[in-house]
N, C-alpha and C. Protein backbone atom coordinates (compact mmCIF):
# COMPACT_ATOMS: atom_id res chain seq x y z
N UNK A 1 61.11 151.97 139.51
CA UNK A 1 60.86 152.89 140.59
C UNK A 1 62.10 152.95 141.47
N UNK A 2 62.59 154.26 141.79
CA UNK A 2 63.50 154.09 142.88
C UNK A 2 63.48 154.04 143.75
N UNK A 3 64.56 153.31 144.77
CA UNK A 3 64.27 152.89 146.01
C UNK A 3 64.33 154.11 146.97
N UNK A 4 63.28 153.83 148.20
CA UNK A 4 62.69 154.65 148.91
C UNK A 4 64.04 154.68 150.18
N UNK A 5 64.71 155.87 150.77
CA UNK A 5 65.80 155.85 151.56
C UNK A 5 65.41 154.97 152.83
N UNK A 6 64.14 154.34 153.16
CA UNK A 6 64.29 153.72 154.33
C UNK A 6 64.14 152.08 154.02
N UNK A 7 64.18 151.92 152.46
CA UNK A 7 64.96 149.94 152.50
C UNK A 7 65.99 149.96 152.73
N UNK A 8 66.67 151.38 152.18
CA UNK A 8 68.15 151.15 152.45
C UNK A 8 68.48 151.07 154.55
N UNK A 9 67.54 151.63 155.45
CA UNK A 9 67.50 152.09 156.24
C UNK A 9 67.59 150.24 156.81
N UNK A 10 66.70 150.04 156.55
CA UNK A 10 65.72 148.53 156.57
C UNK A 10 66.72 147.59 156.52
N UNK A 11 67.28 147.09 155.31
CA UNK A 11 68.48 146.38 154.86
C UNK A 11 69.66 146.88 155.66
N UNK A 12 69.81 147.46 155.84
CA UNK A 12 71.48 147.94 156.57
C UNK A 12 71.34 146.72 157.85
N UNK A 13 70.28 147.51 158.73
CA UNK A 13 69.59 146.71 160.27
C UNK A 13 69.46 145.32 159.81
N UNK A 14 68.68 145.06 158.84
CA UNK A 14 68.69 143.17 158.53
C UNK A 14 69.86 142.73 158.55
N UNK A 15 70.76 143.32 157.49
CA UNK A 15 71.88 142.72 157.28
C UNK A 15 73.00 142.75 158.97
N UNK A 16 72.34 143.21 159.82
CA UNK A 16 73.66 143.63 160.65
C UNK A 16 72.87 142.76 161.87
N UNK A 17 71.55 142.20 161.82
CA UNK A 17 70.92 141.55 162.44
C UNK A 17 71.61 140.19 162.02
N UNK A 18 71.22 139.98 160.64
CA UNK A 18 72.07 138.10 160.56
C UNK A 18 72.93 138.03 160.12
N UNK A 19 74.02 139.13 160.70
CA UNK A 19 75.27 138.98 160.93
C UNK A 19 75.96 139.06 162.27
N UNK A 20 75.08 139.00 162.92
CA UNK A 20 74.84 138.85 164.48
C UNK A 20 74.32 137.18 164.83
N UNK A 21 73.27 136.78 164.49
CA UNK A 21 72.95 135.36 165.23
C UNK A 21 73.03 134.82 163.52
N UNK A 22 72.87 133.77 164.34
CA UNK A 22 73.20 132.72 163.05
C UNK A 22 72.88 131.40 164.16
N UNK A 23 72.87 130.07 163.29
CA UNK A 23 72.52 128.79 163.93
C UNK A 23 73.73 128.41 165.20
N UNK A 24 75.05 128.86 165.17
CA UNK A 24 75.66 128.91 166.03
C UNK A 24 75.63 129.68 167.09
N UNK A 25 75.04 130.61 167.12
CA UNK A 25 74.40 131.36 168.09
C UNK A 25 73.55 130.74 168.90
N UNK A 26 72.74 129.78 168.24
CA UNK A 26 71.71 129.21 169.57
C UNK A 26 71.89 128.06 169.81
N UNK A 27 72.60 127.00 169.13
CA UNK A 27 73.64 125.79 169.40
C UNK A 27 75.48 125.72 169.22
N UNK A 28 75.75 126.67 170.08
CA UNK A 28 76.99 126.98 170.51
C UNK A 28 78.23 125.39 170.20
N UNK A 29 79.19 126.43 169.85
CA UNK A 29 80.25 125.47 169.44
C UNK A 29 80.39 124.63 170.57
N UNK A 30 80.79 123.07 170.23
CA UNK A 30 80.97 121.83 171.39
C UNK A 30 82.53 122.51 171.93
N UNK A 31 82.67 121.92 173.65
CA UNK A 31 83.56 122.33 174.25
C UNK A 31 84.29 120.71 174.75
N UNK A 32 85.07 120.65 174.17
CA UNK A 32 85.72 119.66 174.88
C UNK A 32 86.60 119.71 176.23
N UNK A 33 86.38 118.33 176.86
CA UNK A 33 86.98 118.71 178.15
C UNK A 33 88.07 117.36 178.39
N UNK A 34 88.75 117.26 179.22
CA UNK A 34 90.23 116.64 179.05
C UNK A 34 89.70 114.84 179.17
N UNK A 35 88.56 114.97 180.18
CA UNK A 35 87.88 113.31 180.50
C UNK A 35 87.17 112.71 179.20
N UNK A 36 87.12 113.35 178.23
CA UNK A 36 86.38 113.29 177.30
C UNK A 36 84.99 113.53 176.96
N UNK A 37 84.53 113.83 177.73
CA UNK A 37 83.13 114.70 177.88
C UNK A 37 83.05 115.61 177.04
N UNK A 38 81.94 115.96 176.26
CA UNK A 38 81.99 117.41 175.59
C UNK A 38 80.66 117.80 175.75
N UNK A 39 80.47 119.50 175.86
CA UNK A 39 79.27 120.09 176.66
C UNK A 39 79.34 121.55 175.01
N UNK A 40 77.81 121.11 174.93
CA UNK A 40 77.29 121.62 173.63
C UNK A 40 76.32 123.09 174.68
N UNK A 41 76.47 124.37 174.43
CA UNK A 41 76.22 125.37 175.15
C UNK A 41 74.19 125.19 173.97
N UNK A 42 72.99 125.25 174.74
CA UNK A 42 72.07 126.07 174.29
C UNK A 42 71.46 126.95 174.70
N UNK A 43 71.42 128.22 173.53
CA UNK A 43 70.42 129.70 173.88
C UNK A 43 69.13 129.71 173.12
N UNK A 44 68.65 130.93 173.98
CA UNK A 44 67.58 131.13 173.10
C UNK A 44 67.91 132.83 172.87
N UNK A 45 67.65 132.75 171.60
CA UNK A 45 67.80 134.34 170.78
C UNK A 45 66.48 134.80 170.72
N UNK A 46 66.21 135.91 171.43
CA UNK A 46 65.05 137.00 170.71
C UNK A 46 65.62 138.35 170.06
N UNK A 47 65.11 138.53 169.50
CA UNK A 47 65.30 139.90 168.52
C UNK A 47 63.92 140.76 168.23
N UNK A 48 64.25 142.29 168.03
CA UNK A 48 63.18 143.55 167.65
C UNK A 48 64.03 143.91 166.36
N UNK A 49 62.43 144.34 165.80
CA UNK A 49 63.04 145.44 164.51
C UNK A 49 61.47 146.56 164.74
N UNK A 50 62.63 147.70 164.70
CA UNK A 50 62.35 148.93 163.91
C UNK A 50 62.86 149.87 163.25
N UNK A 51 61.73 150.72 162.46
CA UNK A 51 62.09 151.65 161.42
C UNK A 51 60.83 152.63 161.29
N UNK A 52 60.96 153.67 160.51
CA UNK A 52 60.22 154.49 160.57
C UNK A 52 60.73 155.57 159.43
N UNK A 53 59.49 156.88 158.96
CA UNK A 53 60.58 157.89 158.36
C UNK A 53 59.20 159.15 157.94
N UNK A 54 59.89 159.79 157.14
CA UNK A 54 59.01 160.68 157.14
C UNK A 54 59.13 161.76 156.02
N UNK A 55 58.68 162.27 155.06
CA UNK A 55 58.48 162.81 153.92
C UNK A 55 58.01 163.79 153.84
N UNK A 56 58.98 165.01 153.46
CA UNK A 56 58.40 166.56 154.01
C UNK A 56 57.65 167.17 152.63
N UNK A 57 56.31 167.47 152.61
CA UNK A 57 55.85 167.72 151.87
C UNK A 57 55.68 168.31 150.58
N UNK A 58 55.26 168.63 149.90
CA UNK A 58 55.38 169.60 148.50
C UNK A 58 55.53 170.62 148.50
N UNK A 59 55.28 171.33 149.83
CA UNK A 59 55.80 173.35 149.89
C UNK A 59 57.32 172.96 149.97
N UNK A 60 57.94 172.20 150.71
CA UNK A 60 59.32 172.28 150.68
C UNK A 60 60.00 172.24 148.82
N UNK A 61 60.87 173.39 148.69
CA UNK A 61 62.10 173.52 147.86
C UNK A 61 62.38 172.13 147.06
N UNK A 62 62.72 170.78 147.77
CA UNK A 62 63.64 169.93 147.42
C UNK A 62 62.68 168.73 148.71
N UNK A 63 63.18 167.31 147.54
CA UNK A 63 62.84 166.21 148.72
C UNK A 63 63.36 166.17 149.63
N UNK A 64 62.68 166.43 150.87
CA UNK A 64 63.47 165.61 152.31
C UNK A 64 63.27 164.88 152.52
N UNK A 65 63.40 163.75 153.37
CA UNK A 65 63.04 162.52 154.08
C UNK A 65 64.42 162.27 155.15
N UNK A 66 63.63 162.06 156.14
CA UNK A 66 64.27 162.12 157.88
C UNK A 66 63.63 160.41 158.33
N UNK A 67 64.67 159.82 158.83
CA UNK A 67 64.01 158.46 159.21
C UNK A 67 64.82 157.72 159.95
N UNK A 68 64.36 156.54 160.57
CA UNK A 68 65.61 155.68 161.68
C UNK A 68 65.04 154.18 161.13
N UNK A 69 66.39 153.41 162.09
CA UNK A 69 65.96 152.33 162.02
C UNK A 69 66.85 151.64 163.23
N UNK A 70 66.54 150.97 163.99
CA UNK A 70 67.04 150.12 164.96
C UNK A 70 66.32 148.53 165.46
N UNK A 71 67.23 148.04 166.09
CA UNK A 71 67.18 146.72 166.31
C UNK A 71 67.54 146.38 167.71
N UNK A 72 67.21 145.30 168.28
CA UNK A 72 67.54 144.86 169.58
C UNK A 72 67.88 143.08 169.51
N UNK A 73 69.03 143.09 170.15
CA UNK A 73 69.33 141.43 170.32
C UNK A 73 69.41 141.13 171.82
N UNK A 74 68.76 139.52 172.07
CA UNK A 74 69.04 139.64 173.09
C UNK A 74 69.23 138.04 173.39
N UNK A 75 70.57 137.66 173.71
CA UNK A 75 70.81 136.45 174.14
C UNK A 75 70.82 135.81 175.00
N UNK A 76 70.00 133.99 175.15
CA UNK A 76 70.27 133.89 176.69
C UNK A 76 70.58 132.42 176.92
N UNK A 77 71.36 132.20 177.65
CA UNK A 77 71.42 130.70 177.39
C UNK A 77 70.68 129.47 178.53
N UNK A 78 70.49 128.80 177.90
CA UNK A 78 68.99 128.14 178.10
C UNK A 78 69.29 126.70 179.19
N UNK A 79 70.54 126.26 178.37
CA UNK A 79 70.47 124.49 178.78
C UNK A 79 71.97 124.17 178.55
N UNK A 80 72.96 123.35 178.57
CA UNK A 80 73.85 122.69 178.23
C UNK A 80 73.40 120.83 177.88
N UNK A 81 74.00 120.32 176.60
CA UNK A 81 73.73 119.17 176.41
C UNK A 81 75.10 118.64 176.94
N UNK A 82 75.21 117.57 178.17
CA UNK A 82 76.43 117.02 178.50
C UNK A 82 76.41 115.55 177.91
N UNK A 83 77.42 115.44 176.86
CA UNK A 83 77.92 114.16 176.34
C UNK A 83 79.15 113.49 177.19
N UNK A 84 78.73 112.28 177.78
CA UNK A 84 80.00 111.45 178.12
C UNK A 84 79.75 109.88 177.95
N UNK A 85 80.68 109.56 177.05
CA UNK A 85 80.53 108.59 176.60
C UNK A 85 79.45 107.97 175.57
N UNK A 86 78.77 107.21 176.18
CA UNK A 86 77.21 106.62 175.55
C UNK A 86 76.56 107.40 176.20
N UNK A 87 76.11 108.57 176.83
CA UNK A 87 75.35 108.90 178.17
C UNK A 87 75.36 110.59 177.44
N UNK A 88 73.83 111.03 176.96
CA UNK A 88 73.39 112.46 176.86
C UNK A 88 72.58 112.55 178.00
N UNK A 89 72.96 114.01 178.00
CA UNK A 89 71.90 114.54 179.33
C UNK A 89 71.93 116.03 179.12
N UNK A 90 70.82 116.75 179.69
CA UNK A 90 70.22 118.08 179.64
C UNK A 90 70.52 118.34 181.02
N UNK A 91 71.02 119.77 181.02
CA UNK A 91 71.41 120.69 182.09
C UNK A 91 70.69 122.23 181.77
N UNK A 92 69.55 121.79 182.55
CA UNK A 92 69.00 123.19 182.16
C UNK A 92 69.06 124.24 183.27
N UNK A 93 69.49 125.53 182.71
CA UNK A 93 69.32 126.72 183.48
C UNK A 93 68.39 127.55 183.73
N UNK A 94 67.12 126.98 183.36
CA UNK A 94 66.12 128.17 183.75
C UNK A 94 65.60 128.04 184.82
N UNK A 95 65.22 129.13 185.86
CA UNK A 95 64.53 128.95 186.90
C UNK A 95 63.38 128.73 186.83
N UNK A 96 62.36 129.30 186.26
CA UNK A 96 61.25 129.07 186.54
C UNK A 96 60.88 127.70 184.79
N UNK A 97 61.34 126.62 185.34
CA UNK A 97 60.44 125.68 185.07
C UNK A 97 59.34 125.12 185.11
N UNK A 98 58.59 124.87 184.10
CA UNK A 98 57.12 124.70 184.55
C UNK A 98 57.58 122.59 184.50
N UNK A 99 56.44 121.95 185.08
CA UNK A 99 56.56 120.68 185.27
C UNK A 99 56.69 119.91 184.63
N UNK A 100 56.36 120.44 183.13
CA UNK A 100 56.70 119.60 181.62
C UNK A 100 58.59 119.80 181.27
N UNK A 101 59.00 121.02 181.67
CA UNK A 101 60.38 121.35 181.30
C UNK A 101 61.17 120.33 182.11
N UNK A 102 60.56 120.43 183.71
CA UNK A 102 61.32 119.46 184.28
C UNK A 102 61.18 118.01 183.98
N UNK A 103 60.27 117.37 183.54
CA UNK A 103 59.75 116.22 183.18
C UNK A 103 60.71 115.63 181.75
N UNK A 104 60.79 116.45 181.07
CA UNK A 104 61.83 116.32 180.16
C UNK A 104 63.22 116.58 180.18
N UNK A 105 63.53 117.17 181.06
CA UNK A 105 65.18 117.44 181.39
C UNK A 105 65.18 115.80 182.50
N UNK A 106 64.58 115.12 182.88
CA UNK A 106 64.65 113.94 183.79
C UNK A 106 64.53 113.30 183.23
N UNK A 107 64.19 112.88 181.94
CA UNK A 107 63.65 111.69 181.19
C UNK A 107 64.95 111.19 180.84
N UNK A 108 66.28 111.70 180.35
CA UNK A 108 67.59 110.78 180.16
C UNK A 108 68.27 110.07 181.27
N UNK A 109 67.84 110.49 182.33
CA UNK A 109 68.13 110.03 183.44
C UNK A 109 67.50 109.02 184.01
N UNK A 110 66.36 109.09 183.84
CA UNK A 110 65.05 108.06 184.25
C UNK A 110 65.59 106.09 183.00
N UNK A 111 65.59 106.95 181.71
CA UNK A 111 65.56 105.71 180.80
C UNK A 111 66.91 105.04 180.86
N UNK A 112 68.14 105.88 181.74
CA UNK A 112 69.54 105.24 182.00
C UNK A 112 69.46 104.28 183.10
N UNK A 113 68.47 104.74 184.49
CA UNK A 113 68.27 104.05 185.33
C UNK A 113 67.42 102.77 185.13
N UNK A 114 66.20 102.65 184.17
CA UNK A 114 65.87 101.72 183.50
C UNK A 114 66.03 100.71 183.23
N UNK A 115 66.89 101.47 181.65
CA UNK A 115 67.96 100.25 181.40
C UNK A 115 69.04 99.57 182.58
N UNK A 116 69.27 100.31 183.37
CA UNK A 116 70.13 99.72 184.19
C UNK A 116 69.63 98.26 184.97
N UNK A 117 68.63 98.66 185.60
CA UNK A 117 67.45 97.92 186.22
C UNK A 117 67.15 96.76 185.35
N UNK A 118 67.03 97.06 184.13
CA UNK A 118 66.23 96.12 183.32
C UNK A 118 67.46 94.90 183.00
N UNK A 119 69.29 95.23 182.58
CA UNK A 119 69.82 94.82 182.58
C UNK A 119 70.31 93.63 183.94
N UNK A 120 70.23 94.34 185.09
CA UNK A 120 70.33 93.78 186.36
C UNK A 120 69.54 92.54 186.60
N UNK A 121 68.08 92.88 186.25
CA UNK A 121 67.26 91.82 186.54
C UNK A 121 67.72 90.32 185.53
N UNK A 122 67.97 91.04 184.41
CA UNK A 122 68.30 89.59 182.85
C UNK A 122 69.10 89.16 183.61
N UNK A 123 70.29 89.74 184.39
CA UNK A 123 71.59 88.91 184.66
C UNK A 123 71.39 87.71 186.07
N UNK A 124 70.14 88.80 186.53
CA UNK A 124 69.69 87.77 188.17
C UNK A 124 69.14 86.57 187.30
N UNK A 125 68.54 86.80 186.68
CA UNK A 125 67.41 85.40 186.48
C UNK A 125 68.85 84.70 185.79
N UNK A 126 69.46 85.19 184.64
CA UNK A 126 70.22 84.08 184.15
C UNK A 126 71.47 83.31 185.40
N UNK A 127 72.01 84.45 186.47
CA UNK A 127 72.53 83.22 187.17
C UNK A 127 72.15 82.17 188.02
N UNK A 128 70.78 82.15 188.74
CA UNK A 128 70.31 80.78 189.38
C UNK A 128 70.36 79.69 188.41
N UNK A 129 69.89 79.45 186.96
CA UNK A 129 70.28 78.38 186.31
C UNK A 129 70.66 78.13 186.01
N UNK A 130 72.48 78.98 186.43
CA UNK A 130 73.97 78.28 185.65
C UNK A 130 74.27 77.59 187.58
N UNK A 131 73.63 77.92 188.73
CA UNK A 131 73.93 77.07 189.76
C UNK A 131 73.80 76.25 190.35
N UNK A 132 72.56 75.49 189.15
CA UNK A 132 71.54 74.83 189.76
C UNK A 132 72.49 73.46 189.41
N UNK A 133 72.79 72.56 190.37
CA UNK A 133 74.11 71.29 190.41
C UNK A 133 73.17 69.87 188.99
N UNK A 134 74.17 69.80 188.31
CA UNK A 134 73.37 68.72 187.21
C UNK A 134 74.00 67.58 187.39
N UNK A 135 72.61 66.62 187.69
CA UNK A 135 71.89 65.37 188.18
C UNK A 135 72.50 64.03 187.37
């Protein structure tokens, strides 16, 4: 069977769609910075498809067919992941956060202070019994 003029319509728009986003599109190339830090850009991609067409009947002479096809991209970027050193963290840009988004953009921060805490305390307890004078 031959193909109907609006796959070709169809396929053109696909093909020009994922040749547009791709996985680097929504985890953006790492940016290095001179301190050694590097900041990984994230988006979020939405996309539309349409198409349509139309087939002029059997009184007409000869086949017609009249038809479109279009697409919409739309990029936005979401968050930055900041690497420095041993130390990830989320930098998010959206305004309207709901209390779970923020709850999770705080959590690398929360388990750094933690550990910090948790380290502090091992080191208190271990120095009173290197001062204690032996008898």
């Amino acid at each position: 069977m031959a193909e109907h003029p609006i796959q070709g319509l169809m396929g053109v728009t696909m093909d020009k769609i994922r040749d547009m986003v791709d996985s680097n599109t929504i985890i953006g190339a790492p940016i290095s910075v001179a301190d050694g830090t590097t900041i990984i850009p994230v988006s979020k991609v939405t996309f539309g498809f349409a198409s349509g067409g139309s087939d002029v009947g059997a009184k007409a002479s000869k086949e017609m067919f009249g038809g479109g096809s279009g697409a919409g991209v739309s990029i936005t970027p979401i968050a930055f992941l900041v690497i420095s050193g041993s130390n990830v963290r989320t930098v998010q840009l959206m305004e309207h956060a709901s209390a779970l988004d923020n709850a999770i953009a705080a959590l690398p921060e929360l388990v750094d202070k933690l550990t910090a805490l948790l380290k502090k305390e091992k080191s208190d307890k271990a120095a009173p019994a290197a001062e204690e004078p032996a008898e």
